[in-house]
Protein backbone atom coordinates (compact mmCIF):
# COMPACT_ATOMS: atom_id res chain seq x y z
CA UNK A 1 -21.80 -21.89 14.79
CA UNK A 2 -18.13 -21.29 15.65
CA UNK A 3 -17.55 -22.02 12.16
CA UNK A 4 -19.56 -19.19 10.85
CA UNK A 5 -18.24 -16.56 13.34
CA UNK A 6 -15.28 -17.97 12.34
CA UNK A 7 -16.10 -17.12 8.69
CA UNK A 8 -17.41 -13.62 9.71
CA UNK A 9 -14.35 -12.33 11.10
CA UNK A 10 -12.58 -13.00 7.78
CA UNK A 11 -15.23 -11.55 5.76
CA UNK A 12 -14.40 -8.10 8.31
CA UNK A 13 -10.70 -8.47 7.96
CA UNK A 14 -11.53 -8.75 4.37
CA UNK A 15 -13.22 -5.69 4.38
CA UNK A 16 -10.66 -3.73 6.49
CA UNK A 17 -7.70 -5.01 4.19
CA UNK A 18 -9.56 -4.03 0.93
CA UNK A 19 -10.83 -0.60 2.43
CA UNK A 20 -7.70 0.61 4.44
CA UNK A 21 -5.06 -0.64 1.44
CA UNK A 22 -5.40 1.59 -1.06
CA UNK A 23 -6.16 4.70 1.32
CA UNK A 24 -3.20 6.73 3.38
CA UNK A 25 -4.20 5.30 7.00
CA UNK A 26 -2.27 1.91 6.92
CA UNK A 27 -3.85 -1.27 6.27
CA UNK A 28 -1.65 -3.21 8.02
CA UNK A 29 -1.87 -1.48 10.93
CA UNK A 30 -5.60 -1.83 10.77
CA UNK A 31 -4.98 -5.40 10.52
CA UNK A 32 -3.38 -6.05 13.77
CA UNK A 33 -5.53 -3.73 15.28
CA UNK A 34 -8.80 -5.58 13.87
CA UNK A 35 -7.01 -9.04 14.50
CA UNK A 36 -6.54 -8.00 18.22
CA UNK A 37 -9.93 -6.77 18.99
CA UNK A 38 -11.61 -10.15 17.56
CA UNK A 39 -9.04 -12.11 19.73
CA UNK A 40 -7.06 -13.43 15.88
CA UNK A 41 -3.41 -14.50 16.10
CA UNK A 42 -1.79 -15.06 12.94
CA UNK A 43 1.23 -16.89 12.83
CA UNK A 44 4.11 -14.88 10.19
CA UNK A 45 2.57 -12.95 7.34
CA UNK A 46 0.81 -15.26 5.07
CA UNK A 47 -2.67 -13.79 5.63
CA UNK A 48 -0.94 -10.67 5.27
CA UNK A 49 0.63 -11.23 1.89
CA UNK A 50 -2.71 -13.21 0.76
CA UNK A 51 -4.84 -10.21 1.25
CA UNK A 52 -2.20 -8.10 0.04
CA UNK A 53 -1.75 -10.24 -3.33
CA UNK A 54 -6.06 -9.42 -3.49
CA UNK A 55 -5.08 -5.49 -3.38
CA UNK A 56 -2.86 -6.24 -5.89
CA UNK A 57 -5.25 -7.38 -8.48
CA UNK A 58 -7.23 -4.71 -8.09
CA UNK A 59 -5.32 -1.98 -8.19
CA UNK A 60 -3.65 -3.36 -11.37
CA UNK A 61 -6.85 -3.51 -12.91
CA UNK A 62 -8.05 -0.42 -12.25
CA UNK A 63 -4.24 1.00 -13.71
CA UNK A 64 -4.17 -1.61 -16.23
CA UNK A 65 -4.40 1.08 -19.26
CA UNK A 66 -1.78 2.63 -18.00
CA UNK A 67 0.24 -0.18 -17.08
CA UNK A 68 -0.41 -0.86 -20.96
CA UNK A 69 1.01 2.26 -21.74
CA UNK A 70 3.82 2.60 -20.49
CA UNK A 71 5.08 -1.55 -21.15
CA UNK A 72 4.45 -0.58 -24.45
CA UNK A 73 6.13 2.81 -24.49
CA UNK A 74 8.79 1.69 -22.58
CA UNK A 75 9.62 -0.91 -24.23
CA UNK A 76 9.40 0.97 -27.51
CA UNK A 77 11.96 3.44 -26.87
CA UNK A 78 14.28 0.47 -26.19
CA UNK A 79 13.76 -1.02 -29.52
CA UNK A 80 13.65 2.50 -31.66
CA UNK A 81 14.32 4.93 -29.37
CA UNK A 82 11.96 6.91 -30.62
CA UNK A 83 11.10 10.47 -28.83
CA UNK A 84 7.64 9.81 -28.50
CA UNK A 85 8.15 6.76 -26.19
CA UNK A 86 10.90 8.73 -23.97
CA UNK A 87 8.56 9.63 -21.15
CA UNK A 88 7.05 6.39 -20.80
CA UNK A 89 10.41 4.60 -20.71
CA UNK A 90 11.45 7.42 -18.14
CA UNK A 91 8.62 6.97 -15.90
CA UNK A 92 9.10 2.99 -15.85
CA UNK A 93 13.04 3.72 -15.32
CA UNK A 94 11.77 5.70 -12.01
CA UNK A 95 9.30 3.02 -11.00
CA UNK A 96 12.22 0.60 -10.64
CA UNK A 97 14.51 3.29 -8.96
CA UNK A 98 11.73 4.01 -6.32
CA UNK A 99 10.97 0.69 -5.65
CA UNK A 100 15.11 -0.03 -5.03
CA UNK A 101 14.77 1.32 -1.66
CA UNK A 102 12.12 -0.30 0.21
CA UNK A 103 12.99 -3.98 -1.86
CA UNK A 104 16.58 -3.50 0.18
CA UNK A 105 15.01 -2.95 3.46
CA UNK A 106 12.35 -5.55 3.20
CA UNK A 107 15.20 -8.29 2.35
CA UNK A 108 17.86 -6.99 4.83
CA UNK A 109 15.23 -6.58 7.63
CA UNK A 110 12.18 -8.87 6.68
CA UNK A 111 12.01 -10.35 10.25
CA UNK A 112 12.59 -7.25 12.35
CA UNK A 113 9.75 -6.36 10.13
CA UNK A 114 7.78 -9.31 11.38
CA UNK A 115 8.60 -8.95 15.00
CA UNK A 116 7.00 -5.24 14.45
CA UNK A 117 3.58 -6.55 12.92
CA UNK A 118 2.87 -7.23 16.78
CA UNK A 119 2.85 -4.02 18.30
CA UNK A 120 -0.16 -1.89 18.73
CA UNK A 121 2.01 1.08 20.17
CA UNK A 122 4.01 1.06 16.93
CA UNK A 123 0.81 1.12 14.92
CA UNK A 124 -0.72 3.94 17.38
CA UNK A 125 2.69 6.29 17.36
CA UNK A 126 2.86 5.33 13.72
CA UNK A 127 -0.33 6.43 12.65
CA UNK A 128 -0.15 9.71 14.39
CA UNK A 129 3.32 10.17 12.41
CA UNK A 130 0.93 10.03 9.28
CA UNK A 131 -1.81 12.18 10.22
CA UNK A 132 1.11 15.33 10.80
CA UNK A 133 2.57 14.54 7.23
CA UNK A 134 -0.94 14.60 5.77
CA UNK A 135 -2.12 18.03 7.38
CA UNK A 136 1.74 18.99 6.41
CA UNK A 137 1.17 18.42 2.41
CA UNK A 138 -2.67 19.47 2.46
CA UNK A 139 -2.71 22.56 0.82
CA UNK A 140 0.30 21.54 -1.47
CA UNK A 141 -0.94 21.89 -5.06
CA UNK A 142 2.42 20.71 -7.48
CA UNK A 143 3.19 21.30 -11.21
CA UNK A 144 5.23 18.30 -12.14
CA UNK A 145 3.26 15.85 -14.63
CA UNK A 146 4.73 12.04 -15.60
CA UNK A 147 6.90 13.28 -17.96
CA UNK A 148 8.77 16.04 -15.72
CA UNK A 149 9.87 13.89 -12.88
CA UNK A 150 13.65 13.24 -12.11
CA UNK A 151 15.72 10.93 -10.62
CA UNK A 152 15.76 12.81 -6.57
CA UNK A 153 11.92 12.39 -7.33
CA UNK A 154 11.68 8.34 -7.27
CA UNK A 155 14.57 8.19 -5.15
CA UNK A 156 12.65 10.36 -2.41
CA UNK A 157 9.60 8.63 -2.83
CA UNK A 158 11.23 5.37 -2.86
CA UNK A 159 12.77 5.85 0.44
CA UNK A 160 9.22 7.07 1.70
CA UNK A 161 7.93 3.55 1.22
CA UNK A 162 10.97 2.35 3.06
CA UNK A 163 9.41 4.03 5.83
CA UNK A 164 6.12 2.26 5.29
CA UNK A 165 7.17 -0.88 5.68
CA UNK A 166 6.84 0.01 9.34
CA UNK A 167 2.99 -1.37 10.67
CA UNK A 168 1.01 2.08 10.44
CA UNK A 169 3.04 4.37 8.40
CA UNK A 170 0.35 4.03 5.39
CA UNK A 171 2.61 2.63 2.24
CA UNK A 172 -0.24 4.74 0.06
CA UNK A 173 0.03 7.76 2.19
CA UNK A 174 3.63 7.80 2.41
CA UNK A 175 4.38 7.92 -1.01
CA UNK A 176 1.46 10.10 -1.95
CA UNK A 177 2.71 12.71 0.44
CA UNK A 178 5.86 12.52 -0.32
CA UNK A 179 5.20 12.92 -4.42
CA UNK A 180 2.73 15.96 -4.14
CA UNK A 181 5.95 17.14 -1.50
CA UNK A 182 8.50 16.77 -4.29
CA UNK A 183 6.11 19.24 -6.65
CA UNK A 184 3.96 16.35 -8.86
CA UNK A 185 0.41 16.67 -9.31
CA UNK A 186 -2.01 15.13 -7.63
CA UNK A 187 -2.48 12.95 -10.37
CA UNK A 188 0.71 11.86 -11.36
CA UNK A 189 1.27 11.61 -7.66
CA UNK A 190 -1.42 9.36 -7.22
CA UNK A 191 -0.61 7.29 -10.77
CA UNK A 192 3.10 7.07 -9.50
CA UNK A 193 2.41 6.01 -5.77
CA UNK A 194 0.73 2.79 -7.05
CA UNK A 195 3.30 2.54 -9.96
CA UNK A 196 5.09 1.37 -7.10
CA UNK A 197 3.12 -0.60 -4.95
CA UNK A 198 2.97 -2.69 -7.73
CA UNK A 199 6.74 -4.26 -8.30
CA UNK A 200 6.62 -4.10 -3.96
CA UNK A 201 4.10 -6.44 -3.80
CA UNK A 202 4.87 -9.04 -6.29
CA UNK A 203 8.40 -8.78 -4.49
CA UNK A 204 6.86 -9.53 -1.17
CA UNK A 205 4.62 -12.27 -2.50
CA UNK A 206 7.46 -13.84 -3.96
CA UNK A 207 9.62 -13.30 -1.08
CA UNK A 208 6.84 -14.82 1.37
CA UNK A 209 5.69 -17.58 -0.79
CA UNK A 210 7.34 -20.21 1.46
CA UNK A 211 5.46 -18.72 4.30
CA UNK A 212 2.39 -19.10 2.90
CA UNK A 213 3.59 -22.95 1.81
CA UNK A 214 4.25 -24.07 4.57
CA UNK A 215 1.62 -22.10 7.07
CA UNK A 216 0.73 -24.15 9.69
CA UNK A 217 -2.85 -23.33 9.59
CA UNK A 218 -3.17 -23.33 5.68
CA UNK A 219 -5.67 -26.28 5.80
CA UNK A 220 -8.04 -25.66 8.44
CA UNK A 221 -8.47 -21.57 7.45
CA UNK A 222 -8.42 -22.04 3.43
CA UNK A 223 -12.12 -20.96 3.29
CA UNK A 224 -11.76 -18.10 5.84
CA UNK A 225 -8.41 -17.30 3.79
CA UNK A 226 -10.86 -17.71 0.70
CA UNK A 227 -13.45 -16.20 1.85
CA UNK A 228 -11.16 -12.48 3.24
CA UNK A 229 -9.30 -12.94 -0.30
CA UNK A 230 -12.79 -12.50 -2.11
CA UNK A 231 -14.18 -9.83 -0.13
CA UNK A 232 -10.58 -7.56 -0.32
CA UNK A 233 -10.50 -7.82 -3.85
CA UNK A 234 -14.04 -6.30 -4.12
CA UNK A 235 -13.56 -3.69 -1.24
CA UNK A 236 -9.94 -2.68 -2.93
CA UNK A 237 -11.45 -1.83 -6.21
CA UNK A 238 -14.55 0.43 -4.77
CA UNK A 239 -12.32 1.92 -2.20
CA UNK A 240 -9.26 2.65 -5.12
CA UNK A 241 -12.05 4.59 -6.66
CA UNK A 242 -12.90 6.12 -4.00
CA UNK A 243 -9.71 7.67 -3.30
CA UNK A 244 -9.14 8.38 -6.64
CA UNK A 245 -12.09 11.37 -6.20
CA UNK A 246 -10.70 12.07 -3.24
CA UNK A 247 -7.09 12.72 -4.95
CA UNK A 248 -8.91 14.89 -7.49
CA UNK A 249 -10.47 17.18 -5.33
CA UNK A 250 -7.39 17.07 -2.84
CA UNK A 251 -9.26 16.69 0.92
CA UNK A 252 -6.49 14.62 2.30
CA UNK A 253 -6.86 16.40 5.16
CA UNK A 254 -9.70 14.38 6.49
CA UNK A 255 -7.32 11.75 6.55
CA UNK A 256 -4.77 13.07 8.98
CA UNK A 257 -7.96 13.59 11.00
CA UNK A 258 -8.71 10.12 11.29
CA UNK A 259 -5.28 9.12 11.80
CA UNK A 260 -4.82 11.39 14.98
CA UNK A 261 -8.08 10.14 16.19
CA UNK A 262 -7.15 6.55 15.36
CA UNK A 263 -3.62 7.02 16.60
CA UNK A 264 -4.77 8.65 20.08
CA UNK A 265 -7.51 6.12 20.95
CA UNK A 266 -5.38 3.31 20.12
CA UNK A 267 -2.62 4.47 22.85
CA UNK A 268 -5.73 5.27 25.32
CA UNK A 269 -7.68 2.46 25.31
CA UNK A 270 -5.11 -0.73 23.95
């Protein structure tokens, strides 16, 4: 039986992972906040980065015709630097610009980052952060499509996820806020948002690989690992379409909504 309840609580931190990720209200400050109300200690980030790495697939299936694109494109222009490929190349060239800043934080600071995953405060103060910056951008409608962006752009949003490397300042909702901020549409702000969150998390898979090697638990939790790597690879998907409406008719307002009620109970009640 303890088995099973064992399995259940991975199946929910599945769930909370897969919904939370893609979605500007911090999944892993949902995590620790899940993990302490079912009485879960995990030891460093492997679960973390497991569940992430499920995210991960999902969104880049979901993207994967445009991922197409612009490999292709980009990659054109370098060989015949043709006009035609010039945006693509451009908007890969600021993928790898915006991902610059938070790659040098995460490397410089990776275990004050750890030591953070432990607060609920940080999470509650955090999350509250991200409900003002959503109500700040939600009637911001911009103009600026993939091919129009500039070099400030992906540097701006790139130092927004920075920020988001902090437990409850949403890595999604960061850089979402901060593209539609910078003037792109909510499309291109949504395509270019998880432009980055791709080369981010195959950094920080890579980068925590020996974490998840040599995690002290890796034997007795590989079906509960299983089992919440399944279920947020499902969850991610519906959920990244989800949002993706929700992008399109622009109601990220109900989102800073649930992160100042989020944010408040949290400091009232843990």
């Amino acid at each position: 039986m303890e088995e099973i309840i064992l399995w259940l609580k991975y199946l929910f931190l599945g769930i909370v992972q897969g919904a939370t990720e893609p979605i500007p209200v911090s999944s892993s400050g949902h995590l620790i906040i899940a993990q302490r109300l079912m009485g879960l200690k995990q030891n460093g980030l492997s679960f973390e980065i497991l569940t992430n790495t499920a995210s991960l697939i999902a969104i880049v299936f979901i993207f994967r015709e445009d991922i197409m694109k612009l490999i292709t494109g980009g990659w054109g222009y370098l060989r015949t630097r043709k006009p035609e490929y010039r945006a693509d190349f451009m908007f890969c060239l600021y993928i790898v610009i915006g991902t610059i800043p938070a790659a040098v934080v995460a490397v410089l600071f990776k275990d004050k980052i750890e030591d953070i995953f432990s607060s609920v405060y940080t999470v509650a103060f955090a999350l509250l952060i991200t409900g003002v910056a959503l109500w700040l951008i939600r009637n911001l409608r911009g103009r600026k499509q993939d091919g129009d962006l500039k070099t400030k752009d992906a540097v701006l949003v790139g130092l927004a996820q920075a920020v988001a490397l902090i437990p409850g300042i949403s890595r999604s909702g960061a850089t979402v806020i901060a593209s539609i901020a910078v003037g792109m549409k909510q499309e291109t702000a949504l395509k270019f948002s998880f432009m980055l969150y791709i080369p981010i998390s195959i950094g920080g898979l890579i980068m925590g690989a020996s974490d998840i090697a040599h995690d002290p638990n890796r034997a007795q939790l590989a079906v509960p690992y299983l089992i919440a790597f399944i279920t947020t690879l499902i969850v991610t998907y519906f959920s990244m379409r989800w949002f993706m409406g929700i992008m399109a008719r622009g109601n990220l307002k109900y989102f800073s909504y649930y992160c100042f009620a989020a944010g408040t109970l949290l400091l009232i009640f843990l």
